[in-house]
Protein backbone atom coordinates (compact mmCIF):
# COMPACT_ATOMS: atom_id res chain seq x y z
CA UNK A 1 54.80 31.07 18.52
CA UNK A 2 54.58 34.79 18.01
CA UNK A 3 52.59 36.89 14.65
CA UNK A 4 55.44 35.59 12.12
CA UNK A 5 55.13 32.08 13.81
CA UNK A 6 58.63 31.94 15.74
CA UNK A 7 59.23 30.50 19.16
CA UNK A 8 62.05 29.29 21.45
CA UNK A 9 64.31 31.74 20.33
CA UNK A 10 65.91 32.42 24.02
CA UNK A 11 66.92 30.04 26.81
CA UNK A 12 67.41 26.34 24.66
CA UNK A 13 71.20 26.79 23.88
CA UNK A 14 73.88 30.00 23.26
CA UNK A 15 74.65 30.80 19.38
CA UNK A 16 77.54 31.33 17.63
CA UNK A 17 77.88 34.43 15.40
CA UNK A 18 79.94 35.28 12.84
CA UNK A 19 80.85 38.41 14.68
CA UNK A 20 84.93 38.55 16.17
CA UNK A 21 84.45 39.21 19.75
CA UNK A 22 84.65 42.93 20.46
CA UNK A 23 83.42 45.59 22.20
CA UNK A 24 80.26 47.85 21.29
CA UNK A 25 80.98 50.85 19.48
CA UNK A 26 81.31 53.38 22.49
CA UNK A 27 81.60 50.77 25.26
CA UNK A 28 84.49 51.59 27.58
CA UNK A 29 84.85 48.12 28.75
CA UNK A 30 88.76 46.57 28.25
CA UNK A 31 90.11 44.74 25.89
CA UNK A 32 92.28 42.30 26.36
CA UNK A 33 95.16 40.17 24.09
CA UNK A 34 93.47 36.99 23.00
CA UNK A 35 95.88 33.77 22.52
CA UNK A 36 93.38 32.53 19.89
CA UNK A 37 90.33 33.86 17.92
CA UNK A 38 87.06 34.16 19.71
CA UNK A 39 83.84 34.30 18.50
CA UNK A 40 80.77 35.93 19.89
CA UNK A 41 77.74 33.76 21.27
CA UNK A 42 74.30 35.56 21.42
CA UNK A 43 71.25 34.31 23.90
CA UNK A 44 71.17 31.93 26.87
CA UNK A 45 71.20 28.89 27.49
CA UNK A 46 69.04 27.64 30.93
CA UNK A 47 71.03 25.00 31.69
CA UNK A 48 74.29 27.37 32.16
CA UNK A 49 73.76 28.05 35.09
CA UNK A 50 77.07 30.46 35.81
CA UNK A 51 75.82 32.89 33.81
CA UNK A 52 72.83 33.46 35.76
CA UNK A 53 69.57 34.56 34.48
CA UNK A 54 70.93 37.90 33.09
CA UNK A 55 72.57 35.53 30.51
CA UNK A 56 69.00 34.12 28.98
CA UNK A 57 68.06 37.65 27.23
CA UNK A 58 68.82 38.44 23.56
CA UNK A 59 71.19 40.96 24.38
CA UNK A 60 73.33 38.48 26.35
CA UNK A 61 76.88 38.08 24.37
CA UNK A 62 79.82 36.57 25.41
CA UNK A 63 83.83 35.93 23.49
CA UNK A 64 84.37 32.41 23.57
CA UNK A 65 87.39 30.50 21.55
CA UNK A 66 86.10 29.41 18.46
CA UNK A 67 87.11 25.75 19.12
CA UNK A 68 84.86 25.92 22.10
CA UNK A 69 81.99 22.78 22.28
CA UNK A 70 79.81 22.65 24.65
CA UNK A 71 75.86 20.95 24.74
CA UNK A 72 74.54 24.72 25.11
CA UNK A 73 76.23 26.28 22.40
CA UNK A 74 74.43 25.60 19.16
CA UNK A 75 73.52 27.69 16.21
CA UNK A 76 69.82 28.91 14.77
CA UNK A 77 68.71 28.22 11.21
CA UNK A 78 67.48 30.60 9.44
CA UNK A 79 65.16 31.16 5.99
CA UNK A 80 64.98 33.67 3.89
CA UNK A 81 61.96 34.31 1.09
């Protein structure tokens, strides 16, 4: 656990945002026509291994259909005080 007592918080499973899947503000990357809504996913996940390691960083994202399920997508719960 780190100074505010937090730990795991990369490699155990991808999670889903609320965020619509688009680009950064600036990016120049393409866009292209969805056929449904995505959602973002945030992380890594170890055991995806296509991704490769650049995917198990917190700056990882990736669209994904929101009716995706898959054993390494999850979600993280937070608390507020």
């Amino acid at each position: 656990a780190n100074s505010w007592g937090v730990h795991d918080l990369i490699g155990n499973v991808f999670e889903w945002t609320g965020a619509a899947a688009s680009l950064y503000p600036g990016s120049t990357g393409e866009v292209r026509p969805l056929s449904e809504p995505h959602l973002m996913l945030r992380g890594g996940a170890a055991i995806y291994k296509s991704a490769g390691t650049n995917a198990i960083t917190s700056t990882f994202r990736v669209a994904v259909p929101s009716s995706t399920r898959r054993a390494e997508i999850g979600f993280r719960l937070v608390r507020a005080e």
